[in-house]
N, C-alpha and C. Protein backbone atom coordinates (compact mmCIF):
# COMPACT_ATOMS: atom_id res chain seq x y z
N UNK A 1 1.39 11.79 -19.28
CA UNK A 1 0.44 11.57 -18.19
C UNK A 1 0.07 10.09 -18.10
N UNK A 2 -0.06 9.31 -17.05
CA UNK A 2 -0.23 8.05 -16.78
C UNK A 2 -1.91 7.78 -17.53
N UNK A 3 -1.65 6.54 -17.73
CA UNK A 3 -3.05 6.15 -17.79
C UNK A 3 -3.54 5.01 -17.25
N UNK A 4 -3.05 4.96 -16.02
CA UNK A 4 -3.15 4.13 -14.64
C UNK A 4 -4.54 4.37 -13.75
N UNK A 5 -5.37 3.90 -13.22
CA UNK A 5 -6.61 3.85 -12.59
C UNK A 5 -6.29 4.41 -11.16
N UNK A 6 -7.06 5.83 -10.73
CA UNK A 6 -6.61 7.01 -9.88
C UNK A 6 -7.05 5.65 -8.68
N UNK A 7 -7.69 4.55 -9.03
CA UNK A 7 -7.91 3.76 -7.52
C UNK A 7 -7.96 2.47 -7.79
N UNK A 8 -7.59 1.74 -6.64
CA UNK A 8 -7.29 0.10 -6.38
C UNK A 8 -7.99 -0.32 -5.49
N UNK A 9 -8.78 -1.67 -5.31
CA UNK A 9 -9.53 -2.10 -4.63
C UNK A 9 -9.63 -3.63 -3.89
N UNK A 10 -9.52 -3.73 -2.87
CA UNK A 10 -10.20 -5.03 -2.86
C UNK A 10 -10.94 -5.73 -2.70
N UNK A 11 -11.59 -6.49 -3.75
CA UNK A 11 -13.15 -6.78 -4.08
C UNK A 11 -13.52 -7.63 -2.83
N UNK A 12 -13.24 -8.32 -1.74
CA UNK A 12 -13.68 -9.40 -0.38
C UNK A 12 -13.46 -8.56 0.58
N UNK A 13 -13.25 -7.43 0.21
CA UNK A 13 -13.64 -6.74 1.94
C UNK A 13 -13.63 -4.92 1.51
N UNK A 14 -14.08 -4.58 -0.08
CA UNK A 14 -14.41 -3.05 -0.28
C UNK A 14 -13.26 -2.08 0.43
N UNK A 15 -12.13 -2.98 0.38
CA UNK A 15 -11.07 -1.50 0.91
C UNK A 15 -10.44 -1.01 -0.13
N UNK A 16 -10.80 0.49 -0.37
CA UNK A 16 -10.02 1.03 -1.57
C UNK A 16 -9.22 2.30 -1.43
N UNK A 17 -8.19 2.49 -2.42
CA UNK A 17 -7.02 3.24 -2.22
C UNK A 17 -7.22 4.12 -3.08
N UNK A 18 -7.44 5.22 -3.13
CA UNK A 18 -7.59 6.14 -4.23
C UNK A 18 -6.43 7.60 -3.61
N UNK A 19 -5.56 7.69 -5.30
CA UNK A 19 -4.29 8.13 -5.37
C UNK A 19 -4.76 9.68 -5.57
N UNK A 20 -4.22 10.49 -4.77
CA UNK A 20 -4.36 12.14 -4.50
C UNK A 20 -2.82 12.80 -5.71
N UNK A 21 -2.39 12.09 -5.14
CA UNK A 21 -0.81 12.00 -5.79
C UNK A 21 0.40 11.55 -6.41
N UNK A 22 0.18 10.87 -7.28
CA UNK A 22 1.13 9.90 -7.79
C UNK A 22 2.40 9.70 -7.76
N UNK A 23 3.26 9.08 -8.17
CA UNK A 23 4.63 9.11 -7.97
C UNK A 23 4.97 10.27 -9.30
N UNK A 24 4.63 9.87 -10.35
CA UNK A 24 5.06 10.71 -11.15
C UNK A 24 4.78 12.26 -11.32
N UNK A 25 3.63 12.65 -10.68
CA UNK A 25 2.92 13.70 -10.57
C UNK A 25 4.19 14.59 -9.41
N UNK A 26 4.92 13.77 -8.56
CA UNK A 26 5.56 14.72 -7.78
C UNK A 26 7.55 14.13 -8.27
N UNK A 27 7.25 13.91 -9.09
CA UNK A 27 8.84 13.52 -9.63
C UNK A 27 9.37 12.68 -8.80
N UNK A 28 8.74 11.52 -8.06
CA UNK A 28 9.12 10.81 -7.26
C UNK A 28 9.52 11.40 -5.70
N UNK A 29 9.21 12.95 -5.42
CA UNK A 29 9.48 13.26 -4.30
C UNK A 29 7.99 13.21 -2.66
N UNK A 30 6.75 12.54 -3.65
CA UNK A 30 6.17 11.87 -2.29
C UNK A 30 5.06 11.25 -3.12
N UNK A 31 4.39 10.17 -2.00
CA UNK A 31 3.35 9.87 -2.78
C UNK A 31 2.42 9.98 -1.91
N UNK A 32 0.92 10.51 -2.04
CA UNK A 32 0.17 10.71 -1.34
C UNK A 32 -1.46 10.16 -1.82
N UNK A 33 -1.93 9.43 -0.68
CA UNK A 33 -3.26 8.33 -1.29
C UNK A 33 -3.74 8.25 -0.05
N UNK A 34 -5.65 7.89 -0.31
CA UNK A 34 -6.56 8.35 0.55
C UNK A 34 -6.50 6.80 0.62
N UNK A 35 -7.00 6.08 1.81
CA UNK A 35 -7.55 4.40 2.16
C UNK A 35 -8.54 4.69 2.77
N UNK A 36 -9.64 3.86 2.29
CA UNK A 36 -11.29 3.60 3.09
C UNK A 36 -10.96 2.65 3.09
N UNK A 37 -10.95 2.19 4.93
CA UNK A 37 -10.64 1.13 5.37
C UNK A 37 -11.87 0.31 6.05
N UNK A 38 -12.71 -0.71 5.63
CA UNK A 38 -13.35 -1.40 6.46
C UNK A 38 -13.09 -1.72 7.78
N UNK A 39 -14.24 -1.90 8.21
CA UNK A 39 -14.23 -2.48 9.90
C UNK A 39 -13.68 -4.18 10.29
N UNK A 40 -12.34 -3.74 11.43
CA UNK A 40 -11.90 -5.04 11.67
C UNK A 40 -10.82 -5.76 10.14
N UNK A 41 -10.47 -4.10 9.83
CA UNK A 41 -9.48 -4.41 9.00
C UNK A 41 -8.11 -3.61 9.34
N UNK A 42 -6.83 -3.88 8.60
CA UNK A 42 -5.73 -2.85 8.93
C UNK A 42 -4.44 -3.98 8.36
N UNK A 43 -3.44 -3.35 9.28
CA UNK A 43 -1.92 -4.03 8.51
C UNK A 43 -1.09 -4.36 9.82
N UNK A 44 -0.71 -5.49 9.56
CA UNK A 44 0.05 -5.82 10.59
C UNK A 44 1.38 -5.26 11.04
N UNK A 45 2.21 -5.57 12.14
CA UNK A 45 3.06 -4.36 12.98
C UNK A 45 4.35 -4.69 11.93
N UNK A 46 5.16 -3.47 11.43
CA UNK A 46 6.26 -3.92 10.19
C UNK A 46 6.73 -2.64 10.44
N UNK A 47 7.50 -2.52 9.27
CA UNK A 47 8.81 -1.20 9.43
C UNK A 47 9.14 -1.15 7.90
N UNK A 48 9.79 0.24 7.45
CA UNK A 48 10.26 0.38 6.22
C UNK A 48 11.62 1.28 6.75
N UNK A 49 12.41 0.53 5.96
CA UNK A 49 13.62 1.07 5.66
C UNK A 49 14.62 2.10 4.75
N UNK A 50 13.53 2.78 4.07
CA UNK A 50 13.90 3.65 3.67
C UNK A 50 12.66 4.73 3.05
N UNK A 51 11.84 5.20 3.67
CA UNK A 51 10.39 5.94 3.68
C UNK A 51 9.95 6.34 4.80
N UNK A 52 9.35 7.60 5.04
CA UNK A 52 8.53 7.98 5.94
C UNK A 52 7.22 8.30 5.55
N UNK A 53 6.70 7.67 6.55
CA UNK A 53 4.73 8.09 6.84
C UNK A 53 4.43 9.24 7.23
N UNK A 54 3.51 9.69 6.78
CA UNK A 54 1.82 10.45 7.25
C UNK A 54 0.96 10.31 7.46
N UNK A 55 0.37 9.72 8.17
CA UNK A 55 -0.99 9.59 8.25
C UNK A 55 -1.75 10.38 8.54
N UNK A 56 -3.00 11.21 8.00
CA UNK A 56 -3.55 12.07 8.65
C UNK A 56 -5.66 11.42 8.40
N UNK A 57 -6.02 11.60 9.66
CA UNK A 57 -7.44 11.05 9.54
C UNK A 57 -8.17 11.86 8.83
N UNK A 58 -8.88 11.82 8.10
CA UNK A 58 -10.57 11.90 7.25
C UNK A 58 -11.55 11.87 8.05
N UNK A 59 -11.86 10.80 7.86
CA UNK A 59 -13.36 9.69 8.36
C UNK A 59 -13.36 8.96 9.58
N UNK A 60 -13.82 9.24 11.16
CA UNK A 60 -13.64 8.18 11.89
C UNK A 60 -12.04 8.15 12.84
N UNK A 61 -12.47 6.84 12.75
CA UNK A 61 -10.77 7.38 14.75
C UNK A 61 -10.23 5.97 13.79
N UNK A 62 -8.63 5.89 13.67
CA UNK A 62 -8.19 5.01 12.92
C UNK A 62 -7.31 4.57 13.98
N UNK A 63 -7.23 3.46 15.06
CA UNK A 63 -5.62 3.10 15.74
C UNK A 63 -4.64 2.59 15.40
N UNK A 64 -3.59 3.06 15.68
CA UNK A 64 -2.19 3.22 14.69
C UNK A 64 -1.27 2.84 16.12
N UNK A 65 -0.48 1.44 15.79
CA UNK A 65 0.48 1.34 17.33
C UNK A 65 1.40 1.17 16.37
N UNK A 66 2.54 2.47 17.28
CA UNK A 66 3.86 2.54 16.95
C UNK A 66 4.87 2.41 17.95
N UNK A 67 5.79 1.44 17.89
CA UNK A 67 6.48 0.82 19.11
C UNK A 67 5.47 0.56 20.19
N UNK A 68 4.56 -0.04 20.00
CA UNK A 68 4.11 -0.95 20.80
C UNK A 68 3.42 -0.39 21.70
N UNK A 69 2.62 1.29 21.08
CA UNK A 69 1.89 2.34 22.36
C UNK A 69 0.65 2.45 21.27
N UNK A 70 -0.71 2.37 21.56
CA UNK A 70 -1.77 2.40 20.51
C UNK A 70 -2.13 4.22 20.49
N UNK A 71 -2.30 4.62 19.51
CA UNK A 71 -2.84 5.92 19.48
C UNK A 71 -4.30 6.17 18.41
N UNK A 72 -4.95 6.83 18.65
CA UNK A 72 -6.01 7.11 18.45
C UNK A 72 -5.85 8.16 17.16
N UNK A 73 -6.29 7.79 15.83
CA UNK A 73 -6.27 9.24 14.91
C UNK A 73 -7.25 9.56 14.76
N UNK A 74 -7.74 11.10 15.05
CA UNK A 74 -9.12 11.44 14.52
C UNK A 74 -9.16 12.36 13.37
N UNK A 75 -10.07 12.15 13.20
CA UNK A 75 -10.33 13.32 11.98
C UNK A 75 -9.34 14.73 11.91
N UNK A 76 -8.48 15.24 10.99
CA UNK A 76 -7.57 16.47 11.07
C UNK A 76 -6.34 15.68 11.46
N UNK A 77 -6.31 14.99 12.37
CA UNK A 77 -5.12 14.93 13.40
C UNK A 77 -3.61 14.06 12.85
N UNK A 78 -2.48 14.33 12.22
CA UNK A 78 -1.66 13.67 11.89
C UNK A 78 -0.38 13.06 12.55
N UNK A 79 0.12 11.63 12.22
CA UNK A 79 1.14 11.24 13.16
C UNK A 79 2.22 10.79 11.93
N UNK A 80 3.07 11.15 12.20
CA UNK A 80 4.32 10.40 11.44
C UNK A 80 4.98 9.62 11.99
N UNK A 81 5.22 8.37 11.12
CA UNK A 81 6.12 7.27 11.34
C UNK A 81 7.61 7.50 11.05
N UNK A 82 8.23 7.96 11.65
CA UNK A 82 9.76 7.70 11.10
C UNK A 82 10.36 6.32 10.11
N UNK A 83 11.42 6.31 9.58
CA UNK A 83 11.99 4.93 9.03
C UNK A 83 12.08 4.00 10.19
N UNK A 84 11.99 3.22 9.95
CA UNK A 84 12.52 1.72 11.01
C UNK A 84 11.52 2.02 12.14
N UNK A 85 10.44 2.65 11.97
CA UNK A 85 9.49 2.76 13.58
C UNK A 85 8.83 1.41 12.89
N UNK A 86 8.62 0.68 13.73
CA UNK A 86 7.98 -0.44 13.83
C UNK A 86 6.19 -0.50 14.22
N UNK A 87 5.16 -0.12 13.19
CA UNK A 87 3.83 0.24 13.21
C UNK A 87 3.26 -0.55 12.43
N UNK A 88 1.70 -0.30 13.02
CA UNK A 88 0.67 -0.78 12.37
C UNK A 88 -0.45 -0.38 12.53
N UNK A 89 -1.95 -0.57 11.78
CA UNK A 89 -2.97 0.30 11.87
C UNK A 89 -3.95 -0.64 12.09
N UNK A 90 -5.29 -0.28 12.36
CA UNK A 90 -6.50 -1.13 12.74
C UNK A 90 -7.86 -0.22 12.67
N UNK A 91 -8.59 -1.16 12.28
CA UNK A 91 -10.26 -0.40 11.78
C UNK A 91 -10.92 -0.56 12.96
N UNK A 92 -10.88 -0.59 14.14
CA UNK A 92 -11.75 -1.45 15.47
C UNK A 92 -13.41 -0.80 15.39
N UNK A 93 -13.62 0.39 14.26
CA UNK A 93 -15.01 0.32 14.38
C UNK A 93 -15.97 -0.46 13.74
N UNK A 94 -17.16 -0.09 14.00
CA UNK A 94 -17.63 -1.22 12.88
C UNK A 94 -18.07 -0.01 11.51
N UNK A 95 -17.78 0.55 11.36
CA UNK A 95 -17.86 1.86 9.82
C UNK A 95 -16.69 2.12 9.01
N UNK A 96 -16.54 2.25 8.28
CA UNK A 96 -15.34 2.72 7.24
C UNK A 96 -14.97 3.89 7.37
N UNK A 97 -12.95 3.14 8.01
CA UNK A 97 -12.47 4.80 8.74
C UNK A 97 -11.76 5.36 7.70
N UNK A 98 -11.20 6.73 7.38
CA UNK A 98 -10.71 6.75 5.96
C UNK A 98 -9.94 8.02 6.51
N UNK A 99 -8.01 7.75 5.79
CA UNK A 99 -7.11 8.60 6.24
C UNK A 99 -6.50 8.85 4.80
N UNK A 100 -5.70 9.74 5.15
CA UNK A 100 -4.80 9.98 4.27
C UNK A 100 -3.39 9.31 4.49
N UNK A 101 -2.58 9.18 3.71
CA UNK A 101 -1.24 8.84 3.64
C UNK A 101 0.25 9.21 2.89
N UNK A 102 1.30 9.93 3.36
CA UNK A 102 1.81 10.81 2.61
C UNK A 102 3.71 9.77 2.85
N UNK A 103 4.01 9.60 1.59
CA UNK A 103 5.35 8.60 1.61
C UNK A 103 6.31 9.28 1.26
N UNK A 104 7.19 9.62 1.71
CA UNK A 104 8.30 10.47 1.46
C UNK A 104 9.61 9.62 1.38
N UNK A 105 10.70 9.49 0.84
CA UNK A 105 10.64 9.60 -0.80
C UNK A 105 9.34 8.66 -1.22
N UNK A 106 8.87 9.03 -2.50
CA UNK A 106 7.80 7.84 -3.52
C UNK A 106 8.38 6.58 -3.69
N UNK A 107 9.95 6.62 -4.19
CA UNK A 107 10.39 5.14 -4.25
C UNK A 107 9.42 4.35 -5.44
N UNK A 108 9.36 2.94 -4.72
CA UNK A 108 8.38 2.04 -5.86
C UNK A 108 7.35 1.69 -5.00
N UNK A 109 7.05 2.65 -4.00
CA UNK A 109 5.65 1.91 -2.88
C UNK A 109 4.56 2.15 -3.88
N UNK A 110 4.44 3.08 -4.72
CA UNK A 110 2.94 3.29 -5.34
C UNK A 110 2.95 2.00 -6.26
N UNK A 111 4.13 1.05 -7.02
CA UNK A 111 3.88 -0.12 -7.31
C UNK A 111 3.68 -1.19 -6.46
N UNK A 112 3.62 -1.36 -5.32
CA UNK A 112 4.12 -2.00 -4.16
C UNK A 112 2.29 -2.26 -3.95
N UNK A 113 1.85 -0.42 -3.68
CA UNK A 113 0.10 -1.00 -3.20
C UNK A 113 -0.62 -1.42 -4.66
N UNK A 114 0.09 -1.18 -5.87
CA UNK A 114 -0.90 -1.57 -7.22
C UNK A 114 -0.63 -2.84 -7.16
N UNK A 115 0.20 -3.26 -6.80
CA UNK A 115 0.40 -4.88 -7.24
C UNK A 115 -0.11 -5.54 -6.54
N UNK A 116 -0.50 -5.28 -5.44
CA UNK A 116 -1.17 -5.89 -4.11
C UNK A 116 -2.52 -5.78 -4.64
N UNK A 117 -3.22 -4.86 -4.50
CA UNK A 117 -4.48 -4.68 -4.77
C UNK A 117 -4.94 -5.46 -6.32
N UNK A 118 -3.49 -5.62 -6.92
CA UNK A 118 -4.20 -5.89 -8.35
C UNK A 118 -4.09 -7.90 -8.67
N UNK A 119 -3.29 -7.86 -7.42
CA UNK A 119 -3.38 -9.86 -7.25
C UNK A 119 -4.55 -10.27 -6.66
N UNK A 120 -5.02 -8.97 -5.58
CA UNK A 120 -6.22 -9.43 -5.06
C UNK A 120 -8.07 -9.90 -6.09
N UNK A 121 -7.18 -8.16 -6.94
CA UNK A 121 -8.91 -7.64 -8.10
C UNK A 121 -8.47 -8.91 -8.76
N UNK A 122 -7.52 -10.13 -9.35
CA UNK A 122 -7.41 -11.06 -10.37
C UNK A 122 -7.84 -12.37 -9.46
N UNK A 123 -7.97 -12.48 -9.07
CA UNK A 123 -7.80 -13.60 -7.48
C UNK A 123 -6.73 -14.29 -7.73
N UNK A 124 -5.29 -13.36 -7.80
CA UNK A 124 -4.12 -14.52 -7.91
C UNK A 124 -3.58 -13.84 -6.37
N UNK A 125 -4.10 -14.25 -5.14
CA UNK A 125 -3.97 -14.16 -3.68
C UNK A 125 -4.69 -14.76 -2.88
N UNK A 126 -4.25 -14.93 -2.07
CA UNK A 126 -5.24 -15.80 -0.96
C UNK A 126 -5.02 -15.54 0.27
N UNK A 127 -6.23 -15.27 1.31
CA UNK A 127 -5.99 -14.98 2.93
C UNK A 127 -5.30 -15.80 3.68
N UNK A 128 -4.54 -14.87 4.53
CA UNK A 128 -3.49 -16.11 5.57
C UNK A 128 -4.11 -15.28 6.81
N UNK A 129 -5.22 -16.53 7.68
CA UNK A 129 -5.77 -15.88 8.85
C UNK A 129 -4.79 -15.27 9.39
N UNK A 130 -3.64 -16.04 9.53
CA UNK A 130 -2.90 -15.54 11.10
C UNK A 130 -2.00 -14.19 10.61
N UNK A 131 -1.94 -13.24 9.77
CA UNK A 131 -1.94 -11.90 9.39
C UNK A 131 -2.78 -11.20 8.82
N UNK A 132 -4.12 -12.27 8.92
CA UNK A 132 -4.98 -11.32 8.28
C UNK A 132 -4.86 -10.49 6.92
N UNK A 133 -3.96 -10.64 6.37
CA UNK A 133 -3.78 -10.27 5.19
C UNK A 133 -3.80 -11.19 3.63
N UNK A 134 -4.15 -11.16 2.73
CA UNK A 134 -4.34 -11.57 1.54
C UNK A 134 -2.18 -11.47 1.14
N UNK A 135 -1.97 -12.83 0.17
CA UNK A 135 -0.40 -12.99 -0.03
C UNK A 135 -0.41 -13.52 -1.34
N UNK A 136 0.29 -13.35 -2.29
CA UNK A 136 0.11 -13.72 -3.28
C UNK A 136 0.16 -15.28 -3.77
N UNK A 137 -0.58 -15.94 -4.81
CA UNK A 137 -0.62 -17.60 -4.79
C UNK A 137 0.87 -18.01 -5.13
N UNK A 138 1.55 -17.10 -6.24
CA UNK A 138 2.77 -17.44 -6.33
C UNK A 138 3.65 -17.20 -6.07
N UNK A 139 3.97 -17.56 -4.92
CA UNK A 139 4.97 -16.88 -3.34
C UNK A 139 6.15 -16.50 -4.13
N UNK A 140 6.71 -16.45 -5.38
CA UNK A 140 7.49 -15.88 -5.72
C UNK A 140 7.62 -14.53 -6.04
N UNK A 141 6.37 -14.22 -6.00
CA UNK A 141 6.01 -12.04 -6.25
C UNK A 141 5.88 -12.18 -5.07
N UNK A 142 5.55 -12.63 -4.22
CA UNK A 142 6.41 -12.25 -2.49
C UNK A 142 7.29 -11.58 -2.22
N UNK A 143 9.10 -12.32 -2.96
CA UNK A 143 10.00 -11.74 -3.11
C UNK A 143 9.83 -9.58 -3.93
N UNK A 144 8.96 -9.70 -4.84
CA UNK A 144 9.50 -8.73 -5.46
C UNK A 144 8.27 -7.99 -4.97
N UNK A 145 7.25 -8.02 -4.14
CA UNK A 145 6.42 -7.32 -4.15
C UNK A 145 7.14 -6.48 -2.71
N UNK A 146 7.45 -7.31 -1.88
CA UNK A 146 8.36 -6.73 -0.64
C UNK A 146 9.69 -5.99 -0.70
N UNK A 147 10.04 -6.21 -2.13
CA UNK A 147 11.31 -5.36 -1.97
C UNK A 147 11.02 -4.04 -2.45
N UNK A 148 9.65 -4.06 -3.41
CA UNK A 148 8.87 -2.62 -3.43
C UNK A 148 8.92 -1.53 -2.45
N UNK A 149 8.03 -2.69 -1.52
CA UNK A 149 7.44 -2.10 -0.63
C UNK A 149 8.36 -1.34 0.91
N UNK A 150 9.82 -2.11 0.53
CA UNK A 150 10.30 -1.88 1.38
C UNK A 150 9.81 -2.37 2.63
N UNK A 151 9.43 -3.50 2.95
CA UNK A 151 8.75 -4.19 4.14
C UNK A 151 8.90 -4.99 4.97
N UNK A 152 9.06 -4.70 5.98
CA UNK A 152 9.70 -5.87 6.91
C UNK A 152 9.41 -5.88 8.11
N UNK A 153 9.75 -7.31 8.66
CA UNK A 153 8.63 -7.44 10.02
C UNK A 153 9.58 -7.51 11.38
N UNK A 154 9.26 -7.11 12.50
CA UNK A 154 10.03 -6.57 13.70
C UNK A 154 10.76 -8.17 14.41
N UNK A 155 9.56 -9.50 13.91
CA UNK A 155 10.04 -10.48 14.75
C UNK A 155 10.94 -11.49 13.96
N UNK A 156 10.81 -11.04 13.26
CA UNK A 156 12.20 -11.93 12.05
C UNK A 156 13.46 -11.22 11.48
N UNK A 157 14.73 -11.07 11.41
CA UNK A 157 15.90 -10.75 11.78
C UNK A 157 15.80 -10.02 10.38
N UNK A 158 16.05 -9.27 10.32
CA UNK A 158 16.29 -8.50 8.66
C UNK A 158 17.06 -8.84 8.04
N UNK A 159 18.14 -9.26 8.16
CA UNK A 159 19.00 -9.79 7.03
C UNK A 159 18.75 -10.91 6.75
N UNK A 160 17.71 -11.95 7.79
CA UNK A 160 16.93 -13.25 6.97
C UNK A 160 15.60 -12.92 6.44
N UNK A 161 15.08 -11.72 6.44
CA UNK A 161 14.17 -11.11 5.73
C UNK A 161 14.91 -10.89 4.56
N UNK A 162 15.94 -10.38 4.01
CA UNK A 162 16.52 -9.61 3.17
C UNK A 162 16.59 -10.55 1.73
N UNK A 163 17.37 -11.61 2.86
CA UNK A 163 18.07 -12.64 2.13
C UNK A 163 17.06 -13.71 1.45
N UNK A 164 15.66 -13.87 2.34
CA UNK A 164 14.80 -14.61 1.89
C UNK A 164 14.21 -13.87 -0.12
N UNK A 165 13.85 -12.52 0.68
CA UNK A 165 13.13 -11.76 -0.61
C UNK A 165 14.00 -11.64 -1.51
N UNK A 166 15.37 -11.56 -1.56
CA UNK A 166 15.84 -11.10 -2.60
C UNK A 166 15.83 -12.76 -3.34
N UNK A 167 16.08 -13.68 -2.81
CA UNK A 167 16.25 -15.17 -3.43
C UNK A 167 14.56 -15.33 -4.07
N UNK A 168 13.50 -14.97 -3.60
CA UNK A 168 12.25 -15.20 -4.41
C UNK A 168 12.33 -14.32 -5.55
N UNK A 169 12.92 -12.85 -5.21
CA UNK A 169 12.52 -12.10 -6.14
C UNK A 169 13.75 -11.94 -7.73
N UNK A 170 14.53 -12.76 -7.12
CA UNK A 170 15.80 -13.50 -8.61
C UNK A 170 14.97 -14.50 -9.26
N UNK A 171 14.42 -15.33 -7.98
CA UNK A 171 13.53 -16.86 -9.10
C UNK A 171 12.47 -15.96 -9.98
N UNK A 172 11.51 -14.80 -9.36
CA UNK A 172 10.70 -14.20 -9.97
C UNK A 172 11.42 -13.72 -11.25
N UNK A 173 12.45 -13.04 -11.43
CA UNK A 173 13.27 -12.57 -12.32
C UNK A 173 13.11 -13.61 -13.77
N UNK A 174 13.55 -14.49 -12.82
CA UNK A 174 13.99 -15.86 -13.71
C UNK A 174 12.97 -16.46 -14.50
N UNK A 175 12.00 -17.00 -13.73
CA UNK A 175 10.56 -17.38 -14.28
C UNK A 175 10.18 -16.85 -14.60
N UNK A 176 10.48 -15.12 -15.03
CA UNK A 176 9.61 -14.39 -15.89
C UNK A 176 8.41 -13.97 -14.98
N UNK A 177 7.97 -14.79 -13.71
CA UNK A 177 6.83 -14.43 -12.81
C UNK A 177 6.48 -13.06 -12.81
N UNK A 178 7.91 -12.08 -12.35
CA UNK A 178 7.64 -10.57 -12.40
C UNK A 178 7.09 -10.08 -13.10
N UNK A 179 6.98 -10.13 -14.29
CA UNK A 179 6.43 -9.30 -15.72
C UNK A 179 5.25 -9.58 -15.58
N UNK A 180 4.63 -10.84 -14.69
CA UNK A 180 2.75 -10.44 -14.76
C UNK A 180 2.13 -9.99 -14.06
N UNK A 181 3.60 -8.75 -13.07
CA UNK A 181 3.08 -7.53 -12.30
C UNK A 181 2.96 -5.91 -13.12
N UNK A 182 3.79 -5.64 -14.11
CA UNK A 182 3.72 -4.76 -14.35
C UNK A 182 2.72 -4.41 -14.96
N UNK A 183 1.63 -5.22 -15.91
CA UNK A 183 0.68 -4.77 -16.02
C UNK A 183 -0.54 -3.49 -14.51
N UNK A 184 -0.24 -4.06 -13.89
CA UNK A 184 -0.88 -3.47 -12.31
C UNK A 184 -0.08 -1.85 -12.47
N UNK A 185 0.82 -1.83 -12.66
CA UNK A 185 1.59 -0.33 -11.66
C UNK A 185 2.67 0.46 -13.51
N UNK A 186 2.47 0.07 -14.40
CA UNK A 186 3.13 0.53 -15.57
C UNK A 186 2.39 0.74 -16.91
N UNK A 187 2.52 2.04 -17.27
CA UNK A 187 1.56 2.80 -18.16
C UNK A 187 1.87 2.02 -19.63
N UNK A 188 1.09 1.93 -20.13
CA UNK A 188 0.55 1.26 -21.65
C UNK A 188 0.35 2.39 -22.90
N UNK A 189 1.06 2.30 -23.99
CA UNK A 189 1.22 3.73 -24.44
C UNK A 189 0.13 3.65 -25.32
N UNK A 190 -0.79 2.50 -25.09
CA UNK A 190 -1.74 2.57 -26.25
C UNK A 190 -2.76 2.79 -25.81
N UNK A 191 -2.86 2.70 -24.03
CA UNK A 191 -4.27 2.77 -23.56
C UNK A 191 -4.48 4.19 -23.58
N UNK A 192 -5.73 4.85 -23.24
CA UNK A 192 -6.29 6.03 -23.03
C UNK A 192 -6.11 6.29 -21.56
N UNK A 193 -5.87 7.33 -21.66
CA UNK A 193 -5.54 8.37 -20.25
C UNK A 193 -6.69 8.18 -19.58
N UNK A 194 -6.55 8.11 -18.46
CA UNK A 194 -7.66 7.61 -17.58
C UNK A 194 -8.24 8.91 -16.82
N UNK A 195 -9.71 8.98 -17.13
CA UNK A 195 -10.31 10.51 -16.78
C UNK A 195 -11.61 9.80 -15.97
N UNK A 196 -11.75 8.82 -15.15
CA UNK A 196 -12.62 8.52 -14.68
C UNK A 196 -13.40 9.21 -13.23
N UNK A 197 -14.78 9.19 -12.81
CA UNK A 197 -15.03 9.95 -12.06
C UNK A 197 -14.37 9.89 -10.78
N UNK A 198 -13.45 8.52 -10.26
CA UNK A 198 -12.32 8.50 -8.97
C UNK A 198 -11.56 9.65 -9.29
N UNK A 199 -10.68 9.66 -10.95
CA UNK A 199 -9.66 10.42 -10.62
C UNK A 199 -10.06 11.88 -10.30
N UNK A 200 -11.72 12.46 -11.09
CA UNK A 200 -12.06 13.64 -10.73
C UNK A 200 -12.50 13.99 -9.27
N UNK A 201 -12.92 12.93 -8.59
CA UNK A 201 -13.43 12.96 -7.10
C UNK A 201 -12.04 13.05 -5.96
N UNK A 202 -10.93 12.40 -6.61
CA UNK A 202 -9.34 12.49 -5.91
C UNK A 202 -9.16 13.83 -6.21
N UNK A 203 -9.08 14.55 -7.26
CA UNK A 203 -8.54 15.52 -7.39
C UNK A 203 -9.70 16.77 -6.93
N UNK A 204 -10.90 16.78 -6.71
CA UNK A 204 -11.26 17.98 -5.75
C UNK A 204 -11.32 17.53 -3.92
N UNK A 205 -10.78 16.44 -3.95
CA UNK A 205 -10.60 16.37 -2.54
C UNK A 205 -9.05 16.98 -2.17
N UNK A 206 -8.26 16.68 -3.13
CA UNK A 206 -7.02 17.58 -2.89
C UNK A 206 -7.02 18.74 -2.72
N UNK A 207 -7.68 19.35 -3.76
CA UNK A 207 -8.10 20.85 -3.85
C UNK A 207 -8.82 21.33 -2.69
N UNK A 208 -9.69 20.21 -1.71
CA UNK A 208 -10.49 21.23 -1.27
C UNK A 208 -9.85 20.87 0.60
């Protein structure tokens, strides 16, 4: 049993990810995790190449534009992203909207959001207004955090996407950079199993 933290956070804007389902918990056949998303927050428009989405709403109306049509999620209501659909999500209220998310295959995305969230909790990241998103300081886990994630963006050619990440994520190799991700997303055989009140609060929201 992992002894990985059932949730990830980021401390400059309280958005946290708490895991319903782990990768290992389903033998790598999905991964499924709740996001409380702040207001005037979300992810910019991208695509994965080998995963499909779920999104299904919780908390609040979450907008989700896929190919370039905005849709509205409310509470109950679920939309799937196919591979290569080109989407993105947005908080436009001012309250914390909160969905579910279901990844089919698991792959390495559940390392993909630990490593993210866990450059942010160290402050080894920094905001880039014009995506609004937090990137890591040493643009070389760039390379390897994207090839996780399977991630890629609609206005830059994919095979110079491809070609860029895989060349950061060899230097990462090289410099050893990578290895001061796995602490974030890889179990420690000495730590204690993690029984904290997230993972008990994840697991009767599954249940219920």
């Amino acid at each position: 049993m992992s002894n990985l933290s059932r949730s990830v956070s980021n401390p400059h804007n309280n958005e946290v990810v708490t895991f319903l389902k782990t990768t290992e918990e389903t033998n790598g056949e999905y991964l499924l995790f709740r996001t409380d998303l702040p207001p005037d927050n979300g992810i910019f428009l991208h695509y994965h190449t080998k995963l499909v989405e779920t999104f299904e709403g919780v908390i609040g109306n979450l907008e989700v534009t896929i190919d370039g049509k905005k849709v509205i999620l409310k509470p109950g209501e679920k939309l799937n992203i196919p591979t290569d659909k080109v989407h993105g999500f947005h908080n436009p209220s001012n309250e914390f909207v909160s969905f579910h998310v279901e990844i089919r295959p698991a792959g390495t995305f559940e390392a993909f959001v630990r490593c993210g969230y866990g450059l942010d909790t160290d402050g080894r990241s920094f905001y880039l207004p014009f995506i609004k998103q937090n990137i890591p300081k040493n643009i070389l886990l760039l390379g390897t955090i994207f090839q996780m994630g399977g991630f890629y963006l609609p206005i830059i050619p994919r095979f110079l996407q491809k070609g860029m990440f895989a060349v950061l994520a060899a230097l990462a190799r090289w410099t050893g950079s990578d290895k001061s991700l796995e602490k974030y997303y890889k179990t420690s055989p000495d730590a204690p199993v993690s029984h904290s009140e997230v993972e008990q609060t994840a697991q009767k929201t599954l249940q219920g």
